[in-house]
Structures are given as C-alpha cells and as structure tokens.
C-alpha atoms as a PDB file:
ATOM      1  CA  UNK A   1     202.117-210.643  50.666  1.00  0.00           C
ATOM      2  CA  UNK A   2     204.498-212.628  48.491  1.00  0.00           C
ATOM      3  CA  UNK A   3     202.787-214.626  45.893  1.00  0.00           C
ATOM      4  CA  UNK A   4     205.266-217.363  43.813  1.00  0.00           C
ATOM      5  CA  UNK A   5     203.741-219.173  40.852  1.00  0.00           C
ATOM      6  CA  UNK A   6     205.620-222.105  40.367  1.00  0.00           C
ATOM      7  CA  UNK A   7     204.544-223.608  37.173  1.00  0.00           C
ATOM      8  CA  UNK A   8     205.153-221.155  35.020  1.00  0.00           C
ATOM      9  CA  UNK A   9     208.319-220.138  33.608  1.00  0.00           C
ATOM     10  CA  UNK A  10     208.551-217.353  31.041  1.00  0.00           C
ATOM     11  CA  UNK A  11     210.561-216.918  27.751  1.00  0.00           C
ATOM     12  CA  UNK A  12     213.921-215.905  28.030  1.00  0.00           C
ATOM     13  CA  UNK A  13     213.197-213.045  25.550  1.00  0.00           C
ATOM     14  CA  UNK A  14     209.650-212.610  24.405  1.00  0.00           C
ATOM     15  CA  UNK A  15     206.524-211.169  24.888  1.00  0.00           C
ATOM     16  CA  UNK A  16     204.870-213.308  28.004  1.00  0.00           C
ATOM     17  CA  UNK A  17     201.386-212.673  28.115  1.00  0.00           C
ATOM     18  CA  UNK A  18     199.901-213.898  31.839  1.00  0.00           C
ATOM     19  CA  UNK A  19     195.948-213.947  32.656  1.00  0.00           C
ATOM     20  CA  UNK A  20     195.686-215.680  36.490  1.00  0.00           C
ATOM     21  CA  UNK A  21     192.550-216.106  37.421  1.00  0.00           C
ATOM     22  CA  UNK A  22     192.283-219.036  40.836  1.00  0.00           C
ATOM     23  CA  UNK A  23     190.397-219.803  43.312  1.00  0.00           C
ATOM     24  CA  UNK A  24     191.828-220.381  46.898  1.00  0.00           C
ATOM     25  CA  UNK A  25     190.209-220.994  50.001  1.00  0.00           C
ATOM     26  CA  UNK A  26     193.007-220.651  52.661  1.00  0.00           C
ATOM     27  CA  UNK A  27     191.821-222.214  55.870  1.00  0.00           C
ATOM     28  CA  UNK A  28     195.268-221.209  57.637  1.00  0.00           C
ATOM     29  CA  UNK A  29     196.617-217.681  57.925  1.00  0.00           C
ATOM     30  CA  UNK A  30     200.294-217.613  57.267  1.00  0.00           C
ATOM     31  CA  UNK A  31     200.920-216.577  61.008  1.00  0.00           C
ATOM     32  CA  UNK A  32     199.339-220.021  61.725  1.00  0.00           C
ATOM     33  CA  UNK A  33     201.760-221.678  59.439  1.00  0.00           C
ATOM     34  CA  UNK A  34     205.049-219.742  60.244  1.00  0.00           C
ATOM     35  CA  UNK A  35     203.696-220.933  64.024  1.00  0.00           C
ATOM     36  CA  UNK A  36     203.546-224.615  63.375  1.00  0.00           C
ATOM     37  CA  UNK A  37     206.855-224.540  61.730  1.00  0.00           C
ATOM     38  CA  UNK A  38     208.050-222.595  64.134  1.00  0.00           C
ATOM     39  CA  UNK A  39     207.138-225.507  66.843  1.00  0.00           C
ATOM     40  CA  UNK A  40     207.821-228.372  64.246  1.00  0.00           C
ATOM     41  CA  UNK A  41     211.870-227.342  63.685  1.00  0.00           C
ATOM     42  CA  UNK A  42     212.174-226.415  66.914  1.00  0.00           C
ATOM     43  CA  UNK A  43     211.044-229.772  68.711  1.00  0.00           C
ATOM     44  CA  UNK A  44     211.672-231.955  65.745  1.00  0.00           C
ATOM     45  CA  UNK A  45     215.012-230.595  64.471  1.00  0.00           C
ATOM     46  CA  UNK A  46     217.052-228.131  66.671  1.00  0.00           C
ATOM     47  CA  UNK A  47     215.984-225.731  69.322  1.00  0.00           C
ATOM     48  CA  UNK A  48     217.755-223.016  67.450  1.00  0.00           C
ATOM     49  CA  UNK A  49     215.398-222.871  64.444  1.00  0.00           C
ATOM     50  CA  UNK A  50     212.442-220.846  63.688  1.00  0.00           C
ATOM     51  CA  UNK A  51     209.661-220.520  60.722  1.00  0.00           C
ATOM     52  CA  UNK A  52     210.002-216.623  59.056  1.00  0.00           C
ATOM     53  CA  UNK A  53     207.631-215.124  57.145  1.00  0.00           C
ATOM     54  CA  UNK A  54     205.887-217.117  54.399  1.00  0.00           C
ATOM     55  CA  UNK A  55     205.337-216.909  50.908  1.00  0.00           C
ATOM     56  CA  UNK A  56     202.255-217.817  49.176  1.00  0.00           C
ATOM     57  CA  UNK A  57     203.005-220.543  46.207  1.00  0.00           C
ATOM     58  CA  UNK A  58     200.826-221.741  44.026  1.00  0.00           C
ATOM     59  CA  UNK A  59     201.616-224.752  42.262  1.00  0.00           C
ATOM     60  CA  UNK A  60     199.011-226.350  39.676  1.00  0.00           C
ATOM     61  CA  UNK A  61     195.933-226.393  41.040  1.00  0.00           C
ATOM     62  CA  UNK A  62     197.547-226.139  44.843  1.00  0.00           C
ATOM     63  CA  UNK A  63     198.580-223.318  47.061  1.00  0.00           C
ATOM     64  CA  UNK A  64     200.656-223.519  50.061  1.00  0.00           C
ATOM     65  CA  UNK A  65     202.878-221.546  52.316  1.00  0.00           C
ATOM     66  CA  UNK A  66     206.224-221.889  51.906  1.00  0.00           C
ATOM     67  CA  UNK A  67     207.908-221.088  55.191  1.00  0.00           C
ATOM     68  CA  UNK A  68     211.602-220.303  55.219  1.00  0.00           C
ATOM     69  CA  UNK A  69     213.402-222.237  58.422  1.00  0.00           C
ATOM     70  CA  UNK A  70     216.149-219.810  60.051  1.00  0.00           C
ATOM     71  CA  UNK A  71     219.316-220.666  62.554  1.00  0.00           C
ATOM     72  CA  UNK A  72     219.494-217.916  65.404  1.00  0.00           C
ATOM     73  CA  UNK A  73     220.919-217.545  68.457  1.00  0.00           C
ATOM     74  CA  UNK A  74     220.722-215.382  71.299  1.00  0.00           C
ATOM     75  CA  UNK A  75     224.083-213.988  71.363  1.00  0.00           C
ATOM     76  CA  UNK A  76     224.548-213.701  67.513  1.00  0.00           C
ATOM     77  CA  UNK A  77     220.888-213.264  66.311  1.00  0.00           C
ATOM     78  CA  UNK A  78     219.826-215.106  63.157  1.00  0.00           C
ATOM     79  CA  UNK A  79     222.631-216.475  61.390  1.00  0.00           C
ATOM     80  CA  UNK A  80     220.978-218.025  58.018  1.00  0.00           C
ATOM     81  CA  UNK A  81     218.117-219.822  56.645  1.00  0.00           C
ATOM     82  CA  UNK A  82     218.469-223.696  56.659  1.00  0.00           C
ATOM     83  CA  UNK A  83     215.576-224.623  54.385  1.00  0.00           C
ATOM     84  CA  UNK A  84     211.959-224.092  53.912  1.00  0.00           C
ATOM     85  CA  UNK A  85     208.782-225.844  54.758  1.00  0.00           C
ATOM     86  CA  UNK A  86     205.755-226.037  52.910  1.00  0.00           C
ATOM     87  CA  UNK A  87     202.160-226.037  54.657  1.00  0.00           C
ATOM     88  CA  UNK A  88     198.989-226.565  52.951  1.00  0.00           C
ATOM     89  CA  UNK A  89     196.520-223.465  52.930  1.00  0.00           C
ATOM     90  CA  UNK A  90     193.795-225.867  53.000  1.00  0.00           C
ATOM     91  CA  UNK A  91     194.161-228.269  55.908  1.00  0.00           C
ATOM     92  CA  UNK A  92     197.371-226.617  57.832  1.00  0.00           C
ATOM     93  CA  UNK A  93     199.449-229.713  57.035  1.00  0.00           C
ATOM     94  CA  UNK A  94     203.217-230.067  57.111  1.00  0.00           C
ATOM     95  CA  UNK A  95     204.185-230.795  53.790  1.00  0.00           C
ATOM     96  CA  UNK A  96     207.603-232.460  54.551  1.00  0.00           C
ATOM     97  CA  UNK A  97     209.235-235.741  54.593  1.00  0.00           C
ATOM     98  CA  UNK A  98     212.818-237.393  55.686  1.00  0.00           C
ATOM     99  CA  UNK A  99     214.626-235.742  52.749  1.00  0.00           C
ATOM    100  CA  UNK A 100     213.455-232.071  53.502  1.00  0.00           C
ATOM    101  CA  UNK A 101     214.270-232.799  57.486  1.00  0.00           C
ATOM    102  CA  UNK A 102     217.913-233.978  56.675  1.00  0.00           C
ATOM    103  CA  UNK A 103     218.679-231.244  54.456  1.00  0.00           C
ATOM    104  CA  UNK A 104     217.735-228.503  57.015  1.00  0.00           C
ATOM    105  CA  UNK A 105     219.645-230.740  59.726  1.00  0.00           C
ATOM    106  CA  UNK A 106     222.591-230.801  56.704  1.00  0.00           C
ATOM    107  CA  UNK A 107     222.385-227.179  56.564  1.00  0.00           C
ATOM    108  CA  UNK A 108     222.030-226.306  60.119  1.00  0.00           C
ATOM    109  CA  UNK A 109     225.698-228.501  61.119  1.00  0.00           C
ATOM    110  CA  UNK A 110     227.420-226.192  57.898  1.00  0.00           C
ATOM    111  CA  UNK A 111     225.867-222.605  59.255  1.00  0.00           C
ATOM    112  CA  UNK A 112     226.176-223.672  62.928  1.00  0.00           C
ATOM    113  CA  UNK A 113     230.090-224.779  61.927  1.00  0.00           C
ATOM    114  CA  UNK A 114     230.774-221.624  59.898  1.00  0.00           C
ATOM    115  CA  UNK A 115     229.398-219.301  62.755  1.00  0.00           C
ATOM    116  CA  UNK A 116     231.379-220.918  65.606  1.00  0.00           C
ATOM    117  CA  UNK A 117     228.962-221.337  67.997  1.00  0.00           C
END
C-alpha cells in the first residue's frame, strides 16, 4: 500500500530527519472506497469513468483515500486519469465538491477529444 504524507515537505538539500508515529482507525477498506467512487463518477459524472487503486494520504491529523478517477472504454481500454477523489477512512465519505466534479468533467471532454471516441 501507498502511503502519501502531505504536510511535510523536505529540504531541497539537507539532512531530513522523519519520526511518524499516528494513529488511524480506518473504518473503510480502500476496495470500499475505490467502489463508491467507482459508482459516484460513473452515475454522477460519465458512464465511462472508474475509481483505480487508492493511495493512503495523511494530511495533519486526517487520513483519507485518495482515489484516482480513470476514462476507459471498451474498444480502447483506459485512456487516462481525469482526477482523483478523496474518501475519508473514518466515515467512507466523499470528500468532493463542485470544483473537483468540473475539473474531472474538464478533463474527461480534453482526453475523450484527444482519443477520438
């Protein structure tokens, strides 16, 4: 599994010294959470999307999946990823709001133009 700490961002040329030591309690599996993106972008956005396999983030004192959002077909297989979705370890939640939709809808109409479908 993929972890990504976001908050922390080492010295361009240094020694970097980093002691992790969090607690998580992750209520939903990332299968679960590729799922429900998989159904969210799929209903919500284009029938052509799907969730791929997430990453684990941790941000502050917050983890969450981040789920990458792919464009696919059935005659040219996946084309390109279109954005990402986060979802909450914790509760299973969504984390996504009009400005995350309309830049995966952005990016689907370039790929999907690009790809001649």
């Amino acid at each position: 599994m993929d972890v990504m700490f976001e908050t922390t961002a080492p010295p361009d040329i240094s020694f970097w010294e980093l002691n992790i030591q969090q607690k998580i309690e992750i209520r939903t599996s990332r299968d679960v959470a590729r799922r429900q993106v998989s159904i969210f972008v799929g209903e919500q956005i284009a029938n052509l999307l799907y969730g791929e396999p997430p990453t684990l983030v941790l941000r502050g004192d917050r983890a969450f999946w981040r789920v990458p959002v792919a464009l696919a077909t059935a005659s040219l297989g996946r084309i390109g990823q279109v954005g990402a979705v986060e979802v909450d370890v914790a509760t299973g939640e969504l984390c996504l709001n009009e400005k995350v939709i309309q830049e995966i809808k952005i990016n689907v109409q370039r790929l999907a133009t690009g790809a001649a479908l």
